[in-house]
C-alpha atoms as a PDB file:
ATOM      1  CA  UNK A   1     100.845  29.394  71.243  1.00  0.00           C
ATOM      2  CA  UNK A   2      97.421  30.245  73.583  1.00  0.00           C
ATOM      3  CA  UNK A   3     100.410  30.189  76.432  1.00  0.00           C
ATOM      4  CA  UNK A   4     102.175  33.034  74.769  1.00  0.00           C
ATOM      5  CA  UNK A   5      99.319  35.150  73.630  1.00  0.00           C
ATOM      6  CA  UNK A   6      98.065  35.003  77.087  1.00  0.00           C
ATOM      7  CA  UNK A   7     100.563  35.918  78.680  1.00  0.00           C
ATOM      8  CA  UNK A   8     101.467  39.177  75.961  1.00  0.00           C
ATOM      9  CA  UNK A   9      97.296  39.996  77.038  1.00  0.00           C
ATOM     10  CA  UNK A  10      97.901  39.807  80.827  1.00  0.00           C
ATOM     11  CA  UNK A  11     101.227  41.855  80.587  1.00  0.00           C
ATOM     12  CA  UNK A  12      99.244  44.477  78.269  1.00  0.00           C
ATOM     13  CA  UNK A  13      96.570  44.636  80.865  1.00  0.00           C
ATOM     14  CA  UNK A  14      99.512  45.098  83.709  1.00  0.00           C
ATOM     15  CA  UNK A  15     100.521  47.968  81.874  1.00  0.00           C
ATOM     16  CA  UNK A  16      97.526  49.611  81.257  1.00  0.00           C
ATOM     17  CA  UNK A  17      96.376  49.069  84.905  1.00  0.00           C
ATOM     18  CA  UNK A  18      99.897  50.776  85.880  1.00  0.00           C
ATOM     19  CA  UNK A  19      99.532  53.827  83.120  1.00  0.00           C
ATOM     20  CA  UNK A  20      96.158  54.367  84.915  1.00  0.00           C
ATOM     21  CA  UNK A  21      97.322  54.667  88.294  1.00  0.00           C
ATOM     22  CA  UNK A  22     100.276  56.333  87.230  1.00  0.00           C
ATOM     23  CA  UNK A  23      97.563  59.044  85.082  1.00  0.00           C
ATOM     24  CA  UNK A  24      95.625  59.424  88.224  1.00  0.00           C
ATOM     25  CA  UNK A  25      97.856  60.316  91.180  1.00  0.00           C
ATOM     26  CA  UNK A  26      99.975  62.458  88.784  1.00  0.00           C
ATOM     27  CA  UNK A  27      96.871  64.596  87.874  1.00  0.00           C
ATOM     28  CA  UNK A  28      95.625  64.396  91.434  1.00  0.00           C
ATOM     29  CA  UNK A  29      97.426  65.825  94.546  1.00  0.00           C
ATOM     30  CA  UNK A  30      96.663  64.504  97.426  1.00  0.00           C
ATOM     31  CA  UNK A  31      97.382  68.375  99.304  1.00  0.00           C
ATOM     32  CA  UNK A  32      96.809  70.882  98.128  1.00  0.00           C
ATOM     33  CA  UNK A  33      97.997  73.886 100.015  1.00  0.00           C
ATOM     34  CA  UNK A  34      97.818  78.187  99.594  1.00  0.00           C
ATOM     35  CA  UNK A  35      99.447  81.308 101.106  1.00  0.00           C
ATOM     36  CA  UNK A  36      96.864  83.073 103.834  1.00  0.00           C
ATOM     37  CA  UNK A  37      96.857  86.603 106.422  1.00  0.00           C
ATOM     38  CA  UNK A  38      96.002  85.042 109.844  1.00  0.00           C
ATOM     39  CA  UNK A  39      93.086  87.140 110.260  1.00  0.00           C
ATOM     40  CA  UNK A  40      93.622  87.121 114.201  1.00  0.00           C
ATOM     41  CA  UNK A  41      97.681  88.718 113.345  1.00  0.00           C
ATOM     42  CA  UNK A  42      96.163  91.420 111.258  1.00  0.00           C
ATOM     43  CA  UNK A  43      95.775  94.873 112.022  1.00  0.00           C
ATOM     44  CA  UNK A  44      92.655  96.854 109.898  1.00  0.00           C
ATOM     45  CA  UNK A  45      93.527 100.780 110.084  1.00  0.00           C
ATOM     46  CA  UNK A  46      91.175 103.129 108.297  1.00  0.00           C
ATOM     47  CA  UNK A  47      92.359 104.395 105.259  1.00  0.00           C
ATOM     48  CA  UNK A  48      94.324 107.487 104.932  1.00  0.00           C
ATOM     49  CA  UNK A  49      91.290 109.285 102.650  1.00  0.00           C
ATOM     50  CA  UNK A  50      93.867 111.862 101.547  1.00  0.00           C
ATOM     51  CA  UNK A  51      97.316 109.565 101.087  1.00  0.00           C
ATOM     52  CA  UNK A  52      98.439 108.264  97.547  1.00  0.00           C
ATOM     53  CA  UNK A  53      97.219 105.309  95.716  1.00  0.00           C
ATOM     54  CA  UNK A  54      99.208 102.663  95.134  1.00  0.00           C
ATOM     55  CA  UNK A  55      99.715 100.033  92.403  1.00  0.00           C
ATOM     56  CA  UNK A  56     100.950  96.345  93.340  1.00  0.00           C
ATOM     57  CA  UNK A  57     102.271  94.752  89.911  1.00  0.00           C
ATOM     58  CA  UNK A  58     102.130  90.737  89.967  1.00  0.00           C
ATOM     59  CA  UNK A  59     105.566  89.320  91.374  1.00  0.00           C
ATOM     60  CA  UNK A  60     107.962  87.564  88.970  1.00  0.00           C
ATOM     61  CA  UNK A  61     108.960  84.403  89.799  1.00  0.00           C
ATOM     62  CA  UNK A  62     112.169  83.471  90.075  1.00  0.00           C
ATOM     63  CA  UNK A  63     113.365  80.684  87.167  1.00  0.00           C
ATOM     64  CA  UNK A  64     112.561  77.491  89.007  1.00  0.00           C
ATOM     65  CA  UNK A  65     109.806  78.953  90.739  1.00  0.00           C
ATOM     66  CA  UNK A  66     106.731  79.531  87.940  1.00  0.00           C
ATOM     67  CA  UNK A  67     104.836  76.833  88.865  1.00  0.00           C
ATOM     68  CA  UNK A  68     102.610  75.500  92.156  1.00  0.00           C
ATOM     69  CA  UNK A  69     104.405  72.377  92.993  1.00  0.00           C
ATOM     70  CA  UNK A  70     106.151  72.463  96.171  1.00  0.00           C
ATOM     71  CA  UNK A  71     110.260  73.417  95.571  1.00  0.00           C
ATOM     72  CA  UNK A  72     112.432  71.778  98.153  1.00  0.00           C
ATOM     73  CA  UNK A  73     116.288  71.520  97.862  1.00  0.00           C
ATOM     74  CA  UNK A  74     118.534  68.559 100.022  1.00  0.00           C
ATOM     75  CA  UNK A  75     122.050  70.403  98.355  1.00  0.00           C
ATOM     76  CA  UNK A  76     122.806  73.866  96.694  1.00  0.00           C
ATOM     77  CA  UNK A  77     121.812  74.754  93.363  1.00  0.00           C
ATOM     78  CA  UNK A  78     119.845  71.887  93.150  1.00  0.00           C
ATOM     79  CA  UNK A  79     115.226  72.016  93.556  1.00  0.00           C
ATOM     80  CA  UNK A  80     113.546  69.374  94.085  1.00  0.00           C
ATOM     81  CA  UNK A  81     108.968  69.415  94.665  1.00  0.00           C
ATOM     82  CA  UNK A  82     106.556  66.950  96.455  1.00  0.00           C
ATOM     83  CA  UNK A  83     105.006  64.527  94.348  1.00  0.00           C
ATOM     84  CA  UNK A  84     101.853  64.403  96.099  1.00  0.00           C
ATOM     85  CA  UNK A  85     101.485  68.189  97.357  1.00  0.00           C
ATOM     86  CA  UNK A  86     101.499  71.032  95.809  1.00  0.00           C
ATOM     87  CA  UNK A  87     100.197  74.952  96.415  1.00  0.00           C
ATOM     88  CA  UNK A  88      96.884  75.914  95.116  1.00  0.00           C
ATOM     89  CA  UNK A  89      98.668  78.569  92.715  1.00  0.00           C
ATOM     90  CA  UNK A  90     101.784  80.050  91.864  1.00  0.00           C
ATOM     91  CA  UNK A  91     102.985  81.322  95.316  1.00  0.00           C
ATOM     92  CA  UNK A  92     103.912  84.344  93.307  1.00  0.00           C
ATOM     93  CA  UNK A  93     100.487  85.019  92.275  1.00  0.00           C
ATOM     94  CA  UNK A  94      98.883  84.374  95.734  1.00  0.00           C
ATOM     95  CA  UNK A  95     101.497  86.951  97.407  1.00  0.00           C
ATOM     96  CA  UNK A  96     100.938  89.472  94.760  1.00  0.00           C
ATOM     97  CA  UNK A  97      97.546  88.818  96.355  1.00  0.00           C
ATOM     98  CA  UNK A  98      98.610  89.194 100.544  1.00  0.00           C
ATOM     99  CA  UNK A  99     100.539  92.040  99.514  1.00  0.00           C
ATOM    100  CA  UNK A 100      97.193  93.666  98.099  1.00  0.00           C
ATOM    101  CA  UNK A 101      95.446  92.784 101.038  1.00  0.00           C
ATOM    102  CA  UNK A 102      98.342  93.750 104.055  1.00  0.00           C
ATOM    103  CA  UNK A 103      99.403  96.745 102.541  1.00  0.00           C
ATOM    104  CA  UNK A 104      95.435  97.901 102.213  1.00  0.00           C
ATOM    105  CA  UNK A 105      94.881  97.520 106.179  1.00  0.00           C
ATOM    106  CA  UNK A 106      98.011  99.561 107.330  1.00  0.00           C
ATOM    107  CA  UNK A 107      96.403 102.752 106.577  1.00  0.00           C
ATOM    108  CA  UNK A 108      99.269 104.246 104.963  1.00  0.00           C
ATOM    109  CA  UNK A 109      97.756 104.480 101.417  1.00  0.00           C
ATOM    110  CA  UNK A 110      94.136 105.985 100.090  1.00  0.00           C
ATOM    111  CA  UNK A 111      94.131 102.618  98.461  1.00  0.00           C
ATOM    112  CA  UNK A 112      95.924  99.608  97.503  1.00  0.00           C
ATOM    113  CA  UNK A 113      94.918  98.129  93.975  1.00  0.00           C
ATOM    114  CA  UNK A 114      96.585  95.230  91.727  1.00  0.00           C
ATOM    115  CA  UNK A 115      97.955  96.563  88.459  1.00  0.00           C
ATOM    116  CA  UNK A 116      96.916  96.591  85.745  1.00  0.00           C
ATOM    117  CA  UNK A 117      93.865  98.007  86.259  1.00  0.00           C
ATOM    118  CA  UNK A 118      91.263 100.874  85.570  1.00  0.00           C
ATOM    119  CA  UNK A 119      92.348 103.093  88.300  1.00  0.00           C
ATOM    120  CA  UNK A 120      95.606 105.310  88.190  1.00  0.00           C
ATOM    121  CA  UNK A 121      97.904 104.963  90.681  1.00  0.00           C
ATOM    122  CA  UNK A 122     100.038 107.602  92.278  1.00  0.00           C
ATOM    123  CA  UNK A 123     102.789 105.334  92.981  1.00  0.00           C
ATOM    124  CA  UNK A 124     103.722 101.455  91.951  1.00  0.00           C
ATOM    125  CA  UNK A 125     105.616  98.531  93.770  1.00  0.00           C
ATOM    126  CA  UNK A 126     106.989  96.216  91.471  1.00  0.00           C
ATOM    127  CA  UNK A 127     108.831  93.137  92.621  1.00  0.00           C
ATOM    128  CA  UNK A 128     110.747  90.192  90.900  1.00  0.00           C
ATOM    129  CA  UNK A 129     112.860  87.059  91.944  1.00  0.00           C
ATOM    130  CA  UNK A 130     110.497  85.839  94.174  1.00  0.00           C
ATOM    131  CA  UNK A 131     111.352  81.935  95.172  1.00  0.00           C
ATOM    132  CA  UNK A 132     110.034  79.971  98.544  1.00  0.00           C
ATOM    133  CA  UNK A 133     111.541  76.619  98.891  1.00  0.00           C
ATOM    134  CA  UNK A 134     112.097  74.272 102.209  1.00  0.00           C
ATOM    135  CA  UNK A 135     115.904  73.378 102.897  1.00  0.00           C
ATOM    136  CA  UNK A 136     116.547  70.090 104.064  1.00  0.00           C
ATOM    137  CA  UNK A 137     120.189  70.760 104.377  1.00  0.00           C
ATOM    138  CA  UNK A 138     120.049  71.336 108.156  1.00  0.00           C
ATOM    139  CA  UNK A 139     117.799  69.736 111.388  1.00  0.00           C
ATOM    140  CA  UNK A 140     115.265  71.005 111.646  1.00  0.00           C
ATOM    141  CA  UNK A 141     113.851  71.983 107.840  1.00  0.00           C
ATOM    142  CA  UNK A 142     113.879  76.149 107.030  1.00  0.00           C
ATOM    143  CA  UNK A 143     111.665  78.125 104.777  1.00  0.00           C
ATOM    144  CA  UNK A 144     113.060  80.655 102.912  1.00  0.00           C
ATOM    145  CA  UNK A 145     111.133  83.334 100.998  1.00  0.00           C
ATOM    146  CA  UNK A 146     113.266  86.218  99.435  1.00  0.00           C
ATOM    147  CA  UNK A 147     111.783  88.898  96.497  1.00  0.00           C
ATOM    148  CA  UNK A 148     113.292  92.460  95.582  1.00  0.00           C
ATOM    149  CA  UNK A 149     110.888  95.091  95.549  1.00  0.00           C
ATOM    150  CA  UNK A 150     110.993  98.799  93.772  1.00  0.00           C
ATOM    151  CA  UNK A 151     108.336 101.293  94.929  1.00  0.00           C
ATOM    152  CA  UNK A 152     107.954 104.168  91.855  1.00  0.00           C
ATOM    153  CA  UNK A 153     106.431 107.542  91.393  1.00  0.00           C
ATOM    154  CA  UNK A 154     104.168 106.228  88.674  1.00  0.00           C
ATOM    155  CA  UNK A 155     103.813 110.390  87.240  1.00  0.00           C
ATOM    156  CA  UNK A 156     107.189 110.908  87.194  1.00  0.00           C
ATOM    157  CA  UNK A 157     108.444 107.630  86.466  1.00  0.00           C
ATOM    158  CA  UNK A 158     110.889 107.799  89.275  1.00  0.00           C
ATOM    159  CA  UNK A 159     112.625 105.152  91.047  1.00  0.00           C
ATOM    160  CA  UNK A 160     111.948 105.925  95.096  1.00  0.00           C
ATOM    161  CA  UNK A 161     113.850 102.853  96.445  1.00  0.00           C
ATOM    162  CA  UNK A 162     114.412  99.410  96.169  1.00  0.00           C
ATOM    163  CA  UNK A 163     115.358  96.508  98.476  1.00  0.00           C
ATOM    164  CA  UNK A 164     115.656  92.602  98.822  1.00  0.00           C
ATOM    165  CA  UNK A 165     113.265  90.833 101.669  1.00  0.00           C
ATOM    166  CA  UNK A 166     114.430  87.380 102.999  1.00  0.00           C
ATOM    167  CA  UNK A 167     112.666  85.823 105.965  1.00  0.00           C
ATOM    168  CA  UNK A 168     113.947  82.257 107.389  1.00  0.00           C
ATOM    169  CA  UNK A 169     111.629  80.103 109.146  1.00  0.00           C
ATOM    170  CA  UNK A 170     111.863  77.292 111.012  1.00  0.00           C
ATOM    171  CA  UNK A 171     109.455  74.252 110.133  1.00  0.00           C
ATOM    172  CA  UNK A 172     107.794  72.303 112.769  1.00  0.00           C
ATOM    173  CA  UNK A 173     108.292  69.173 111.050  1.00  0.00           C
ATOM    174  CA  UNK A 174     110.222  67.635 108.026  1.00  0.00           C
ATOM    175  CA  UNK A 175     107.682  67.141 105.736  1.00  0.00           C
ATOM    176  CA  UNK A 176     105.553  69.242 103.184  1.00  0.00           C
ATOM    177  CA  UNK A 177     102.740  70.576 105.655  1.00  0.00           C
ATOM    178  CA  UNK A 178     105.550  72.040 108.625  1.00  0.00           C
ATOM    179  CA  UNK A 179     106.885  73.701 105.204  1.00  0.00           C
ATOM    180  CA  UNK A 180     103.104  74.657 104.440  1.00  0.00           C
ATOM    181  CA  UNK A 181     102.900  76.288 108.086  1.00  0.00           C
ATOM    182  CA  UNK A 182     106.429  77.561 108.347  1.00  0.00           C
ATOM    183  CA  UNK A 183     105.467  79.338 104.891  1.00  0.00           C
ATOM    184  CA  UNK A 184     102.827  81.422 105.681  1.00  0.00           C
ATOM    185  CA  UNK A 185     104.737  82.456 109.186  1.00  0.00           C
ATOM    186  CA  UNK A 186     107.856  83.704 106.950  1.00  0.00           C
ATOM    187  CA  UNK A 187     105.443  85.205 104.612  1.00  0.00           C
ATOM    188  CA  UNK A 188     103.739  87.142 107.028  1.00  0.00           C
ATOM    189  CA  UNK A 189     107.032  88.481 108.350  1.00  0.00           C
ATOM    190  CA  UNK A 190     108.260  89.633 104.937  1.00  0.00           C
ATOM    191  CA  UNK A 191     104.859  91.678 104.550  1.00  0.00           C
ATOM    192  CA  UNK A 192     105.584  93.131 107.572  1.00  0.00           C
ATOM    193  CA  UNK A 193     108.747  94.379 106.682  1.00  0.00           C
ATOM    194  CA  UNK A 194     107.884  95.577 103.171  1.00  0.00           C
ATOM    195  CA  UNK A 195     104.911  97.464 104.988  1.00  0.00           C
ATOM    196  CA  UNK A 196     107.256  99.447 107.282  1.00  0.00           C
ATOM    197  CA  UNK A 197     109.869  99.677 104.434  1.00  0.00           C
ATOM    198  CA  UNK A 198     107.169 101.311 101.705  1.00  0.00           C
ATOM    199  CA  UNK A 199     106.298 103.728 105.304  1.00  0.00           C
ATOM    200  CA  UNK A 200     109.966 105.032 105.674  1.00  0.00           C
ATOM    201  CA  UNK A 201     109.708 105.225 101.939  1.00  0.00           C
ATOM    202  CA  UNK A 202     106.919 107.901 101.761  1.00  0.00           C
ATOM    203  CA  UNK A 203     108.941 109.686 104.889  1.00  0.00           C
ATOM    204  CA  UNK A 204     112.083 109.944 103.825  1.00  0.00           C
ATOM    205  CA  UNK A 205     112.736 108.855  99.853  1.00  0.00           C
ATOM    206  CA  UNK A 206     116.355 109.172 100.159  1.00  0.00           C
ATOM    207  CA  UNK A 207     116.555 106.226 102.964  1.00  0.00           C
ATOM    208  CA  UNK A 208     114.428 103.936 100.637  1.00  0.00           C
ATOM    209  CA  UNK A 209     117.739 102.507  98.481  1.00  0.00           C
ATOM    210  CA  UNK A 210     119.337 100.391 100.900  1.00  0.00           C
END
């Protein structure tokens, strides 16, 4: 009978040693990672004192994608995240973020301010679907980032153009930090692109749609 009670006691302990470990590393990351302008990449122009303002709405996520662990897929249609490393916020919410900051330092715009907020805009880029995920279905790893942005004329409500961004990137390694690095390379490209883009867009509106 003491046999048998002591060994239900040690198994309970087992288990309760396990649920703690389990608890800990679950609720603790050992990476944690976030989305960055390489300071040295960036170009500060002065602001254009008499251009428009405009508004930068937060991204939408695309389903799969509202969260900060680290989406990977190994076959189509199917994400997978690292247990143990994950981004410091939704990577949605830190681009909204970049794209405050890059856009602000091209000089294109009088100013470049999140939305909402307390000053009125004279134009607004809103953008939705946006996913980043490593693909493991090739040698060496990509990173893919891809969102679809609208610029608008906030006074007239008008649609000015709209347009899908996808960068590829190759990562340095096959694990989460050459997706980390690879990231932030693909993610500076796209900002890039949406700069000159939002540029041809104040040019020539009727190019904008493409």
């Amino acid at each position: 009978m003491r046999g048998r009670i002591f060994g239900v006691l040690c198994a309970f302990l087992v288990l309760t040693a396990a649920g703690c470990l389990s608890s800990r590393s679950e609720s603790q990351p050992a990476h944690t990672y976030r989305l960055s302008l390489d300071p040295e990449r960036t170009e500060v122009r002065p602001a254009d004192v008499n251009g428009p303002i405009l508004m930068v709405s937060l991204p939408l996520a695309e389903p799969g994608f509202e969260t900060p662990r680290m989406m990977y897929v190994k076959r189509p249609y199917e994400l997978e995240h690292y247990a143990l490393n994950q981004w410091a916020d939704q990577p949605a919410r830190m681009f909204a973020s970049l794209m405050v900051q890059a856009l602000g330092r091209t000089g294109s715009w009088r100013a470049v301010v999140p939305a909402p907020g307390s000053i009125r805009g004279d134009f607004r880029l809103d953008s939705y679907g946006f996913a980043l995920q490593q693909e493991f279905m090739q040698n060496p790893s990509l990173v893919r980032v891809a969102v679809r942005a609208q610029v608008v004329e906030v006074k007239e409500s008008r649609l000015v153009g709209a347009r899908v961004f996808e960068v590829v990137e190759k990562a340095q390694s096959d694990d989460a930090y050459g997706g980390v690095v690879a990231a932030n390379r693909a993610i500076a490209a796209l900002l890039d692109d949406l700069a000159l883009w939002l540029r041809e867009c104040m040019r020539h509106s009727a190019e904008c749609s493409r």
